[in-house]
PDB file of N, CA and C in Angstrom:
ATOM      1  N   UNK A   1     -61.471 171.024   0.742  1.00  0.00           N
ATOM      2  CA  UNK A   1     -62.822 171.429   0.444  1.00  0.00           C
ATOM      3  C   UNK A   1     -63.762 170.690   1.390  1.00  0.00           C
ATOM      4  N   UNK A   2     -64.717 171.438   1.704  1.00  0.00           N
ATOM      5  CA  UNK A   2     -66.057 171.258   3.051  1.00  0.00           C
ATOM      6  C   UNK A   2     -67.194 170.722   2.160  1.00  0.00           C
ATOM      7  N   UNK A   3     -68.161 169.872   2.673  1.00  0.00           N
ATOM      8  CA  UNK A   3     -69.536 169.998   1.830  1.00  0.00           C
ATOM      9  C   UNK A   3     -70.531 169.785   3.165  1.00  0.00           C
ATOM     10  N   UNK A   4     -71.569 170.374   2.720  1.00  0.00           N
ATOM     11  CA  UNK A   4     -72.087 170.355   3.461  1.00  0.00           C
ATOM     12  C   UNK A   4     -73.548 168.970   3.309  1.00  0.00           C
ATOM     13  N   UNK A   5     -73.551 168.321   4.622  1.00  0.00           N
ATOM     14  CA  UNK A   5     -74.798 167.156   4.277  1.00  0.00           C
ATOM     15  C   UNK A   5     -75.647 167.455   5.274  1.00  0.00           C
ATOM     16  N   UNK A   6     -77.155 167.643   5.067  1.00  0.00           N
ATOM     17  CA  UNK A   6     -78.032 167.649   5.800  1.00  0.00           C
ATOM     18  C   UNK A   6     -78.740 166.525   5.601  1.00  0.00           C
ATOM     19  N   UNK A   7     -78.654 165.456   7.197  1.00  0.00           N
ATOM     20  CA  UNK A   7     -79.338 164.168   7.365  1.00  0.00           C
ATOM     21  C   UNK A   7     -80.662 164.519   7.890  1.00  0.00           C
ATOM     22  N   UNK A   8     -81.881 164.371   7.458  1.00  0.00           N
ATOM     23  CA  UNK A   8     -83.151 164.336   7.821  1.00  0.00           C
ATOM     24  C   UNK A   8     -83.634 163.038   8.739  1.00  0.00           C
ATOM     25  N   UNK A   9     -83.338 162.944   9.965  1.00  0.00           N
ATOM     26  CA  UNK A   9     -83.553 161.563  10.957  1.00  0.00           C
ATOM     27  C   UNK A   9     -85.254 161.310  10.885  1.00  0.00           C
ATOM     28  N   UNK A  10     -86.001 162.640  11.322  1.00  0.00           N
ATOM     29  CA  UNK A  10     -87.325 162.198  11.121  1.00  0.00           C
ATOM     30  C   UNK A  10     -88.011 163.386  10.018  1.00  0.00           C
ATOM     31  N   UNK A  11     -88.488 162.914   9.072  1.00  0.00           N
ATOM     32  CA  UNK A  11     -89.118 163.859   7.923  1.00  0.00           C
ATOM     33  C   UNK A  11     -90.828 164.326   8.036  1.00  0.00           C
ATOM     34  N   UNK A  12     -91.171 164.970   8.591  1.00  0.00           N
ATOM     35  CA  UNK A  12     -92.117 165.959   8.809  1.00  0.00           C
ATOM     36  C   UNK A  12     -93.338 165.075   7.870  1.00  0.00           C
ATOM     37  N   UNK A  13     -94.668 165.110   8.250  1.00  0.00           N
ATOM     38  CA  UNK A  13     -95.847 165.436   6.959  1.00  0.00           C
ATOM     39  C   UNK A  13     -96.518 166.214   6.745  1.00  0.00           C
ATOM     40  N   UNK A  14     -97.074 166.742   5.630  1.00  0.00           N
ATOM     41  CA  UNK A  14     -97.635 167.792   5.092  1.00  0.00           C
ATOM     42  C   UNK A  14     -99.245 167.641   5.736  1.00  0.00           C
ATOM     43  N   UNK A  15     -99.214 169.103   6.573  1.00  0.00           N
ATOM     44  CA  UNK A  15    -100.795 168.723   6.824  1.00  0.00           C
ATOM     45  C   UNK A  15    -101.693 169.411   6.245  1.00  0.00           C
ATOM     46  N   UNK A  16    -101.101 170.735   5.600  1.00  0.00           N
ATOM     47  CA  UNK A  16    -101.786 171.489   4.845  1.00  0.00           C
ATOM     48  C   UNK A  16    -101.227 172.616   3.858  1.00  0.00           C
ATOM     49  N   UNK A  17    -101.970 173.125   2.718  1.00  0.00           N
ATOM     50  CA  UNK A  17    -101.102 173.608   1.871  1.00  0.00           C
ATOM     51  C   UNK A  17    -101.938 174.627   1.412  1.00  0.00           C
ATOM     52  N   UNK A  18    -101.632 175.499   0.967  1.00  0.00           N
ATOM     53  CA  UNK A  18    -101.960 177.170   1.043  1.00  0.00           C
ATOM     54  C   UNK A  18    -101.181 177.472  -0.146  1.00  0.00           C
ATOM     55  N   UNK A  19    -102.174 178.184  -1.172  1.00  0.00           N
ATOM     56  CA  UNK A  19    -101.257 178.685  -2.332  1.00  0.00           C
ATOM     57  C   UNK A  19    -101.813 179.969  -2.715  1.00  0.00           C
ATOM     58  N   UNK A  20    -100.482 180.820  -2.492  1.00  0.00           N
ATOM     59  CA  UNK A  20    -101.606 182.417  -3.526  1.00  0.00           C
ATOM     60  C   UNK A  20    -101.115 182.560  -4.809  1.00  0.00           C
ATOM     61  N   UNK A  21    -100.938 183.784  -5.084  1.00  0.00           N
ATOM     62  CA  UNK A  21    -100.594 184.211  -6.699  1.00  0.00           C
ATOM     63  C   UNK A  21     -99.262 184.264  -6.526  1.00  0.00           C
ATOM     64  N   UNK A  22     -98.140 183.811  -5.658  1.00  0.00           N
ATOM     65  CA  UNK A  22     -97.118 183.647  -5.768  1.00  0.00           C
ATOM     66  C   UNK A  22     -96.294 183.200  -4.547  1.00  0.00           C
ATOM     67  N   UNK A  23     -96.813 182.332  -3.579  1.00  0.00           N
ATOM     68  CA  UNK A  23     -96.049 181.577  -2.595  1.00  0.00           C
ATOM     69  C   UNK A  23     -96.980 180.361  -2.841  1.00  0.00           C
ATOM     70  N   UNK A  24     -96.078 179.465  -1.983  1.00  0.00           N
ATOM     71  CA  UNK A  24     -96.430 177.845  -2.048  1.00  0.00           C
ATOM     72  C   UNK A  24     -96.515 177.961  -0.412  1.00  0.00           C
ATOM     73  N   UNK A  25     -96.876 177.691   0.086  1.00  0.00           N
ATOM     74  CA  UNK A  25     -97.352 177.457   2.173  1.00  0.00           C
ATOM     75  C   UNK A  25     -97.157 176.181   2.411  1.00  0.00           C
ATOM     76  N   UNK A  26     -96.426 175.489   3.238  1.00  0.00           N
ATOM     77  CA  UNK A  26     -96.825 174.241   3.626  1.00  0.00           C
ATOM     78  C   UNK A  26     -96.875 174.409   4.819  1.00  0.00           C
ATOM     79  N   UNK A  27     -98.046 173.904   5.939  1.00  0.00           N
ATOM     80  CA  UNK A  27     -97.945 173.389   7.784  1.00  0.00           C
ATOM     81  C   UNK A  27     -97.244 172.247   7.469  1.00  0.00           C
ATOM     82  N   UNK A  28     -96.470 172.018   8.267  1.00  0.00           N
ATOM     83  CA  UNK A  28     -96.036 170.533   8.651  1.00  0.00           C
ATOM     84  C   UNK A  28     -96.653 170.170   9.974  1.00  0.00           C
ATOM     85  N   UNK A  29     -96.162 168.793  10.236  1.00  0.00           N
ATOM     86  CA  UNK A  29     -97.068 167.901  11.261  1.00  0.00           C
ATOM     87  C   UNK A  29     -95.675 168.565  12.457  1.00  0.00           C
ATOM     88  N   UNK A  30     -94.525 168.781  12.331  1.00  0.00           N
ATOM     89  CA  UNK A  30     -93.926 169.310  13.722  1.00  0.00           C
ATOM     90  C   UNK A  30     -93.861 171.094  13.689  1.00  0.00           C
ATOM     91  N   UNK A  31     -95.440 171.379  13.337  1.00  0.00           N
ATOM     92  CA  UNK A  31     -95.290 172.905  13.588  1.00  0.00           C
ATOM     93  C   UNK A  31     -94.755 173.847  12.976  1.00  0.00           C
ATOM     94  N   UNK A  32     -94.052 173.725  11.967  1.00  0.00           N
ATOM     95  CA  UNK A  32     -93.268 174.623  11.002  1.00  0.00           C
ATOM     96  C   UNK A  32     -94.091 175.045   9.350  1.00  0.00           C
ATOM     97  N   UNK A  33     -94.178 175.707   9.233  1.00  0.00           N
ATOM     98  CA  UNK A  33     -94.822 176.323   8.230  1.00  0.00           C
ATOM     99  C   UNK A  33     -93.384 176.547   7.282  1.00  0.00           C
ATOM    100  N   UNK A  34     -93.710 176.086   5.858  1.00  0.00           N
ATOM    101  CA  UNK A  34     -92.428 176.338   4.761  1.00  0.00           C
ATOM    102  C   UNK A  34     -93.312 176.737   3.682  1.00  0.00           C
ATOM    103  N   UNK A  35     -92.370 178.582   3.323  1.00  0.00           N
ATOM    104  CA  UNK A  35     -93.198 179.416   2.665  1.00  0.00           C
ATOM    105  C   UNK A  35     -91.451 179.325   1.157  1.00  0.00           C
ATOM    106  N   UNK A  36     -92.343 178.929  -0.145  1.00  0.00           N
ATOM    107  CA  UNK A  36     -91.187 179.213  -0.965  1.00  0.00           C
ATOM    108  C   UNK A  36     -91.908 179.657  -2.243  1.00  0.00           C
ATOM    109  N   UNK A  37     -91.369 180.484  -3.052  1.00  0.00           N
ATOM    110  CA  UNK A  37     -91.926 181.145  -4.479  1.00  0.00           C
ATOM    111  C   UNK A  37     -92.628 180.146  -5.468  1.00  0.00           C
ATOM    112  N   UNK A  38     -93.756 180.767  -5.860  1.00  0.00           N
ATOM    113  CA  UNK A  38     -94.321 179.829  -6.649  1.00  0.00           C
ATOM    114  C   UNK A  38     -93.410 179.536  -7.659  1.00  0.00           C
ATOM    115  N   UNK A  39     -93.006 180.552  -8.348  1.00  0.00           N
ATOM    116  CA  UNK A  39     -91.943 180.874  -9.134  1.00  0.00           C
ATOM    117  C   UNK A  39     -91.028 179.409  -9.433  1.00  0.00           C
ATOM    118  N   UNK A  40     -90.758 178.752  -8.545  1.00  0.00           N
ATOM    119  CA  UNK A  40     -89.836 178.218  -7.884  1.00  0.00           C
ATOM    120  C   UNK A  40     -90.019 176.562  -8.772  1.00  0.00           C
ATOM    121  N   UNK A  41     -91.630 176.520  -9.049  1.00  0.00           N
ATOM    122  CA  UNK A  41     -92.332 175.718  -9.660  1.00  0.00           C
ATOM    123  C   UNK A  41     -93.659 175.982 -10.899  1.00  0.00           C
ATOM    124  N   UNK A  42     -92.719 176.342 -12.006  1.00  0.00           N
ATOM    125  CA  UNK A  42     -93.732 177.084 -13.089  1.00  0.00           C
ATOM    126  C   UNK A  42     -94.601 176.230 -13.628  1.00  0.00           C
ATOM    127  N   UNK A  43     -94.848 175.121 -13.807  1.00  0.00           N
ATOM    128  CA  UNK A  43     -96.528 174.860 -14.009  1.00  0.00           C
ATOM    129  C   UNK A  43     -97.048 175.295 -12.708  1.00  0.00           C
ATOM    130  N   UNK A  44     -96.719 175.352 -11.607  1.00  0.00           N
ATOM    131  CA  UNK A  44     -98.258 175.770 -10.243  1.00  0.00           C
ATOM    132  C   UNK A  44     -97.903 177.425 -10.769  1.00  0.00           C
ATOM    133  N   UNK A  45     -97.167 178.303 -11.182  1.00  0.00           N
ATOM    134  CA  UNK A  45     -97.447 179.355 -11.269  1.00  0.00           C
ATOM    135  C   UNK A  45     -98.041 179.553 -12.538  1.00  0.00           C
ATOM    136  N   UNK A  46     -98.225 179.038 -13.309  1.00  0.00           N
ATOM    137  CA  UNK A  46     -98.941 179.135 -14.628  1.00  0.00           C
ATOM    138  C   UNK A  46    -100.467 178.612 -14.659  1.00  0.00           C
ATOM    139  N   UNK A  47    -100.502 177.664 -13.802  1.00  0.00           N
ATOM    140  CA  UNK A  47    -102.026 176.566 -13.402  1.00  0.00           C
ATOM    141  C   UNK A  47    -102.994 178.102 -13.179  1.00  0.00           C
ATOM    142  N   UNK A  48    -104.161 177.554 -13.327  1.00  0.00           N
ATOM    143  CA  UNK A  48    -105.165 178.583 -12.916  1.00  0.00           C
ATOM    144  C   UNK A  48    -105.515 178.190 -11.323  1.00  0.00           C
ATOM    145  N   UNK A  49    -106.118 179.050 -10.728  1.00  0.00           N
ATOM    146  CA  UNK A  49    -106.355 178.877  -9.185  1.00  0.00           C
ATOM    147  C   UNK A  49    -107.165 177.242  -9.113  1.00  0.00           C
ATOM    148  N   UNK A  50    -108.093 177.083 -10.253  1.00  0.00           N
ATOM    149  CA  UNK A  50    -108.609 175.752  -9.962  1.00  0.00           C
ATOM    150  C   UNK A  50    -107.397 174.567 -10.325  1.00  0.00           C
ATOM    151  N   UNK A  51    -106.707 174.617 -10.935  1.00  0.00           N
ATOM    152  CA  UNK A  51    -105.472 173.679 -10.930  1.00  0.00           C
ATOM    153  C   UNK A  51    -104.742 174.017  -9.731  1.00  0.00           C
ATOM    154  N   UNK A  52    -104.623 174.803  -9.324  1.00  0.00           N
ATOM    155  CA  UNK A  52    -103.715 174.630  -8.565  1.00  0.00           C
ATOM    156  C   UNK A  52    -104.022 174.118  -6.996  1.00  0.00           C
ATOM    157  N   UNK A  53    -105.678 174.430  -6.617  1.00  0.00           N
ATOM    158  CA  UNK A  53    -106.716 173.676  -5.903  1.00  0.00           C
ATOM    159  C   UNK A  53    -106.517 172.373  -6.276  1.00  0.00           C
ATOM    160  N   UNK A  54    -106.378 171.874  -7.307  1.00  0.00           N
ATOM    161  CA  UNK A  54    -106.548 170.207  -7.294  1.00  0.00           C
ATOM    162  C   UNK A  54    -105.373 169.597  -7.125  1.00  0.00           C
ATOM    163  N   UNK A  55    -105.404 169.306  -5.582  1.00  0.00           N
ATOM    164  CA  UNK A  55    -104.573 168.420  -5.203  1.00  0.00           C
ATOM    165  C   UNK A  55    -104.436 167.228  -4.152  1.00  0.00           C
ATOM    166  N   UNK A  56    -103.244 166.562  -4.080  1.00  0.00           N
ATOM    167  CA  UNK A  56    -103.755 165.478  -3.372  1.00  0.00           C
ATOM    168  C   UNK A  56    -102.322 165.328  -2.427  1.00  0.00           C
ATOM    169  N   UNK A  57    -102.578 164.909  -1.231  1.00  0.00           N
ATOM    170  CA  UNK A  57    -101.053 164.449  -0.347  1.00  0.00           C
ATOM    171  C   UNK A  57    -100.845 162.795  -1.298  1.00  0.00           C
ATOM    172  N   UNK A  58     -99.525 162.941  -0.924  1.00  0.00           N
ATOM    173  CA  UNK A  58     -98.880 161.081  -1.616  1.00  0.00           C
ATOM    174  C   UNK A  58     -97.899 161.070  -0.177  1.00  0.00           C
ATOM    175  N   UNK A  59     -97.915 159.293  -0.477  1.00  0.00           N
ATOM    176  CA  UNK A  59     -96.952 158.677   0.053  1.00  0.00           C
ATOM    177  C   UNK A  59     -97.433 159.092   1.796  1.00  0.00           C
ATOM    178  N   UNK A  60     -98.221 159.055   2.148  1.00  0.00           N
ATOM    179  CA  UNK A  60     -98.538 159.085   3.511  1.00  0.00           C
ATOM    180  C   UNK A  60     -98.618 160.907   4.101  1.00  0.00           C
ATOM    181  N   UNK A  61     -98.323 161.603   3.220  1.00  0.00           N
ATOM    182  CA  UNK A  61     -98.195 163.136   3.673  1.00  0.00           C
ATOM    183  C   UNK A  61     -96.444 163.589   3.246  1.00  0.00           C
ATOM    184  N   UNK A  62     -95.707 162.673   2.554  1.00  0.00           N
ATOM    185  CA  UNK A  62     -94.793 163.234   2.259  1.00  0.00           C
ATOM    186  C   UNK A  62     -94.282 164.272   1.101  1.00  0.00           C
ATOM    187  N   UNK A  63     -95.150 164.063  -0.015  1.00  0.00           N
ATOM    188  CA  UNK A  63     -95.428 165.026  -1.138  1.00  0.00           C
ATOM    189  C   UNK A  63     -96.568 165.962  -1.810  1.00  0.00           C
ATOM    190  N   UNK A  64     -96.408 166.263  -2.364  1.00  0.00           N
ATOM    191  CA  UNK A  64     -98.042 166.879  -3.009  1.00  0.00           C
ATOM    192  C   UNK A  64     -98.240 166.563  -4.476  1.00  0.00           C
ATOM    193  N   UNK A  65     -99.058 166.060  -5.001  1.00  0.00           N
ATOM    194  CA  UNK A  65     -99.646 165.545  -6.511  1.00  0.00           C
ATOM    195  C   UNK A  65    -100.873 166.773  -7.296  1.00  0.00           C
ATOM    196  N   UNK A  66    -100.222 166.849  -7.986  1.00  0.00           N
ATOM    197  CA  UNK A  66    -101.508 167.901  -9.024  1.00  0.00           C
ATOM    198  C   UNK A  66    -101.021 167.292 -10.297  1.00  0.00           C
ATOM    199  N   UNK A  67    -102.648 166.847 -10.245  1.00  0.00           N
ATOM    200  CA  UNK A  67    -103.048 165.964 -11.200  1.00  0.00           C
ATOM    201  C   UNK A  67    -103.339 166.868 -12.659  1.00  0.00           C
ATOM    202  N   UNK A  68    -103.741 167.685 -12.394  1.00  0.00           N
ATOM    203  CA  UNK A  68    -103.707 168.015 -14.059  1.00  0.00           C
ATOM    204  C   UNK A  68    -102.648 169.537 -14.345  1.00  0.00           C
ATOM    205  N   UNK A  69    -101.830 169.767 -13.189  1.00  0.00           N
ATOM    206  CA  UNK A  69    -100.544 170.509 -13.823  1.00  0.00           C
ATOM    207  C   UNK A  69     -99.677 169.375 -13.969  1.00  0.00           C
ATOM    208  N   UNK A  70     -99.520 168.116 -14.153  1.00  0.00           N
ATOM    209  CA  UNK A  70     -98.500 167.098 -13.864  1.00  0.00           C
ATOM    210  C   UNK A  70     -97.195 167.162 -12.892  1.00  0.00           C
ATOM    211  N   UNK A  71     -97.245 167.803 -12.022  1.00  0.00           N
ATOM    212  CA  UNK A  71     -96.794 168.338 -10.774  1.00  0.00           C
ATOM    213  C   UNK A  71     -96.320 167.992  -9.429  1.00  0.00           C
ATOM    214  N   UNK A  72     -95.421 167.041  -8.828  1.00  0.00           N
ATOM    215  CA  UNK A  72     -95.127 166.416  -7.669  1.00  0.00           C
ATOM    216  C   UNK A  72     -93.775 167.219  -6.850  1.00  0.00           C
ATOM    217  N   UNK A  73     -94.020 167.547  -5.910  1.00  0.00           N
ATOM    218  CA  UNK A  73     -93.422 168.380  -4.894  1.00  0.00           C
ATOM    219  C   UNK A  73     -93.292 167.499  -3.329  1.00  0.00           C
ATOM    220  N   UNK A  74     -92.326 166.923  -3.417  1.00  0.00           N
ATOM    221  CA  UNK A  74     -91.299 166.264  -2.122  1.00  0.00           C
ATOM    222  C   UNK A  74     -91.218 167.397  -0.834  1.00  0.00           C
ATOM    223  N   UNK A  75     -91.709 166.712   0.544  1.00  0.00           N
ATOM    224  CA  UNK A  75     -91.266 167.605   1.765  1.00  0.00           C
ATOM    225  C   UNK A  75     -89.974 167.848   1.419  1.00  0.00           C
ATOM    226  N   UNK A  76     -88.786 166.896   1.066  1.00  0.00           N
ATOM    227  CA  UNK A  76     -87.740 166.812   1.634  1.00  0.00           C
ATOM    228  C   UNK A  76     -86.978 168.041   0.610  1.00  0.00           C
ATOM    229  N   UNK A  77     -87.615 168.110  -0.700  1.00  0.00           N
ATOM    230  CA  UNK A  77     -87.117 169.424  -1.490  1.00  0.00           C
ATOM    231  C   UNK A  77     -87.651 170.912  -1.241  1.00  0.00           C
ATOM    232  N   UNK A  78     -88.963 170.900  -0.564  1.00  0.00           N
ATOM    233  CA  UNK A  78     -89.328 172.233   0.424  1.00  0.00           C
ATOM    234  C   UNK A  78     -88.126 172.220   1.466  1.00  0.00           C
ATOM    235  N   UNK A  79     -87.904 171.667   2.232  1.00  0.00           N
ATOM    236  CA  UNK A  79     -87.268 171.728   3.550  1.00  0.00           C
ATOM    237  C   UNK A  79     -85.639 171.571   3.024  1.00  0.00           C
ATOM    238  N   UNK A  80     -85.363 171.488   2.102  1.00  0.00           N
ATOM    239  CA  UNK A  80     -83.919 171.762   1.429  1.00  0.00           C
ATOM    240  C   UNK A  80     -83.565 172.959   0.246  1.00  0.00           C
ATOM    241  N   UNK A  81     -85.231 173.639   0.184  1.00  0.00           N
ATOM    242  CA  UNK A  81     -84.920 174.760  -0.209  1.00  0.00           C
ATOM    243  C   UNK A  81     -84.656 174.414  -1.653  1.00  0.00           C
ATOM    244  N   UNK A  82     -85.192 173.447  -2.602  1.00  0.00           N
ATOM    245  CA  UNK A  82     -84.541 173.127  -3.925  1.00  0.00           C
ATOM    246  C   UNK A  82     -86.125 173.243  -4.890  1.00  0.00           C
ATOM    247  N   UNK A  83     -86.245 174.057  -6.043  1.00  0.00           N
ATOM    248  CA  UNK A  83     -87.227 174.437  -6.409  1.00  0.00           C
ATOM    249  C   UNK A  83     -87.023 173.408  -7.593  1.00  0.00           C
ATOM    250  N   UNK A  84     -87.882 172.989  -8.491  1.00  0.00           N
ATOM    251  CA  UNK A  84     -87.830 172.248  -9.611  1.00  0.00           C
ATOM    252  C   UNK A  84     -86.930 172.251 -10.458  1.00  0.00           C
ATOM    253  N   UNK A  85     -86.882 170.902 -11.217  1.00  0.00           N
ATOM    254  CA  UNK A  85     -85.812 170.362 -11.531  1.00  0.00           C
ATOM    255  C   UNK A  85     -86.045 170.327 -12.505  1.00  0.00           C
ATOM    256  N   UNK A  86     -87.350 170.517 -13.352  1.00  0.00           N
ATOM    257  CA  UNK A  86     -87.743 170.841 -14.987  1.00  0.00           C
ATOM    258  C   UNK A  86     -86.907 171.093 -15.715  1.00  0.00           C
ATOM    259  N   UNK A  87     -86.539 170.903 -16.584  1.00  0.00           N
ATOM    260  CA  UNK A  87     -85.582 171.604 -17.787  1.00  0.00           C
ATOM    261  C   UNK A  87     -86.424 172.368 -18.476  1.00  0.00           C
ATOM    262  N   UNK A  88     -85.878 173.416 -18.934  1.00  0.00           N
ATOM    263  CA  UNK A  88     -86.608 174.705 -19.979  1.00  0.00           C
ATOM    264  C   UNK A  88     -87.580 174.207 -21.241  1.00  0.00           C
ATOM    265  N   UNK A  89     -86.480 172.927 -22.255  1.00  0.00           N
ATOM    266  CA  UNK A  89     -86.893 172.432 -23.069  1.00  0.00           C
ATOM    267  C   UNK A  89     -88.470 171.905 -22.393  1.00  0.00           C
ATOM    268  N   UNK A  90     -88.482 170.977 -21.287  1.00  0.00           N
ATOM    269  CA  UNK A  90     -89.706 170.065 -21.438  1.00  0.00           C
ATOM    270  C   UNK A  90     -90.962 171.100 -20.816  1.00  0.00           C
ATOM    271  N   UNK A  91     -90.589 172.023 -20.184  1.00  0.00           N
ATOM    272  CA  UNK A  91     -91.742 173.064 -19.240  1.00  0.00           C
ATOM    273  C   UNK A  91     -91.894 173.832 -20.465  1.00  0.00           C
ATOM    274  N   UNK A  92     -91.164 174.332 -21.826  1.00  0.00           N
ATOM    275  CA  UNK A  92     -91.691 174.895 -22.979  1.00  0.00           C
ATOM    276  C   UNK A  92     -92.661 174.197 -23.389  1.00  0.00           C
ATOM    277  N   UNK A  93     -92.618 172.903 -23.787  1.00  0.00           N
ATOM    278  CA  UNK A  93     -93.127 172.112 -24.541  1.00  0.00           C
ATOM    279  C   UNK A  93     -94.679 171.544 -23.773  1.00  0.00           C
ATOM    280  N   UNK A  94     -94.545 171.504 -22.679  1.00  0.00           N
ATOM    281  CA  UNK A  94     -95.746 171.523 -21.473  1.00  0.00           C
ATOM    282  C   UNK A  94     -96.808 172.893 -21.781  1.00  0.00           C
ATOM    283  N   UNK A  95     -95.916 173.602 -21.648  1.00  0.00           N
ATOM    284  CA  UNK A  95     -96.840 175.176 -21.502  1.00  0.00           C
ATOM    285  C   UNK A  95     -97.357 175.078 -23.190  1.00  0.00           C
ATOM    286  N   UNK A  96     -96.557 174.761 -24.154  1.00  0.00           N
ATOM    287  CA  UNK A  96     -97.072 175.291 -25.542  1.00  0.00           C
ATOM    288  C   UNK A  96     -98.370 173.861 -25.810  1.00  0.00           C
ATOM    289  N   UNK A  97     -98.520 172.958 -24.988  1.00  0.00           N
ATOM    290  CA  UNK A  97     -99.492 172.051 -24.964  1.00  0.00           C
ATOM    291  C   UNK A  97    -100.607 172.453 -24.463  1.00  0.00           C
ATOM    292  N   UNK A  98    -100.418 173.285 -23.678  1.00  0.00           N
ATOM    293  CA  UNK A  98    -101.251 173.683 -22.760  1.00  0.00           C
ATOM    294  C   UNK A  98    -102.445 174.708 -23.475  1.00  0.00           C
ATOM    295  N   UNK A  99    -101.912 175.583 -24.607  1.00  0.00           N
ATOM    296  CA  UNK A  99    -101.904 176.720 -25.058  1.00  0.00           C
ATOM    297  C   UNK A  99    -102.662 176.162 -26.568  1.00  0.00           C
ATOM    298  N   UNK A 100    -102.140 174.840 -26.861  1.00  0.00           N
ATOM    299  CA  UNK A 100    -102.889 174.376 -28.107  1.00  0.00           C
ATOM    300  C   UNK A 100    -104.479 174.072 -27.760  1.00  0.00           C
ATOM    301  N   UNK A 101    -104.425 173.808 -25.833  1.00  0.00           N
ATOM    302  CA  UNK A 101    -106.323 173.032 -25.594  1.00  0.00           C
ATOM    303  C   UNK A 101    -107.146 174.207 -26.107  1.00  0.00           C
TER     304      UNK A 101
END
């Protein structure tokens, strides 16, 4: 059996981020644009356009923070193609919080 490892030598920063009613956009700092389903991350697809506007770069440009979807998104999981790691139980229990304001 094969596995496959992808080593990241130098990891890109986020210079800008673009969201519609159902893609996530990132520019990176070496020119590459990474387009993946909002879907992919259901509080930003559930957030209203102003949540999903409020955000902030972390860690020098390596992630993205949204502060009131409770929300953190890693370059290195865009650029590996790996959408959230939420479990059903706790993103139920998020959304039905959400639904009590």
């Amino acid at each position: 059996m094969t596995s496959l490892t992808i080593e990241l030598l130098e990891i890109p920063t986020i210079q800008q981020v673009t969201l519609t009613d159902d893609t996530l956009c990132a520019d990176l700092s070496d020119g590459r644009t990474i387009s993946v389903p909002l879907a992919w991350y259901p509080r930003l697809l559930h957030g209203s356009i102003e949540e999903r506007n409020d955000y902030r770069f972390i860690a020098g440009g390596s992630g993205i923070h949204w502060h009131q979807l409770d929300e953190d998104i890693s370059i290195k999981n865009l650029i590996l193609g790996q959408p959230s790691g939420e479990s059903q139980k706790s993103f139920q229990r998020w959304l039905s919080s959400r639904c009590e304001l």
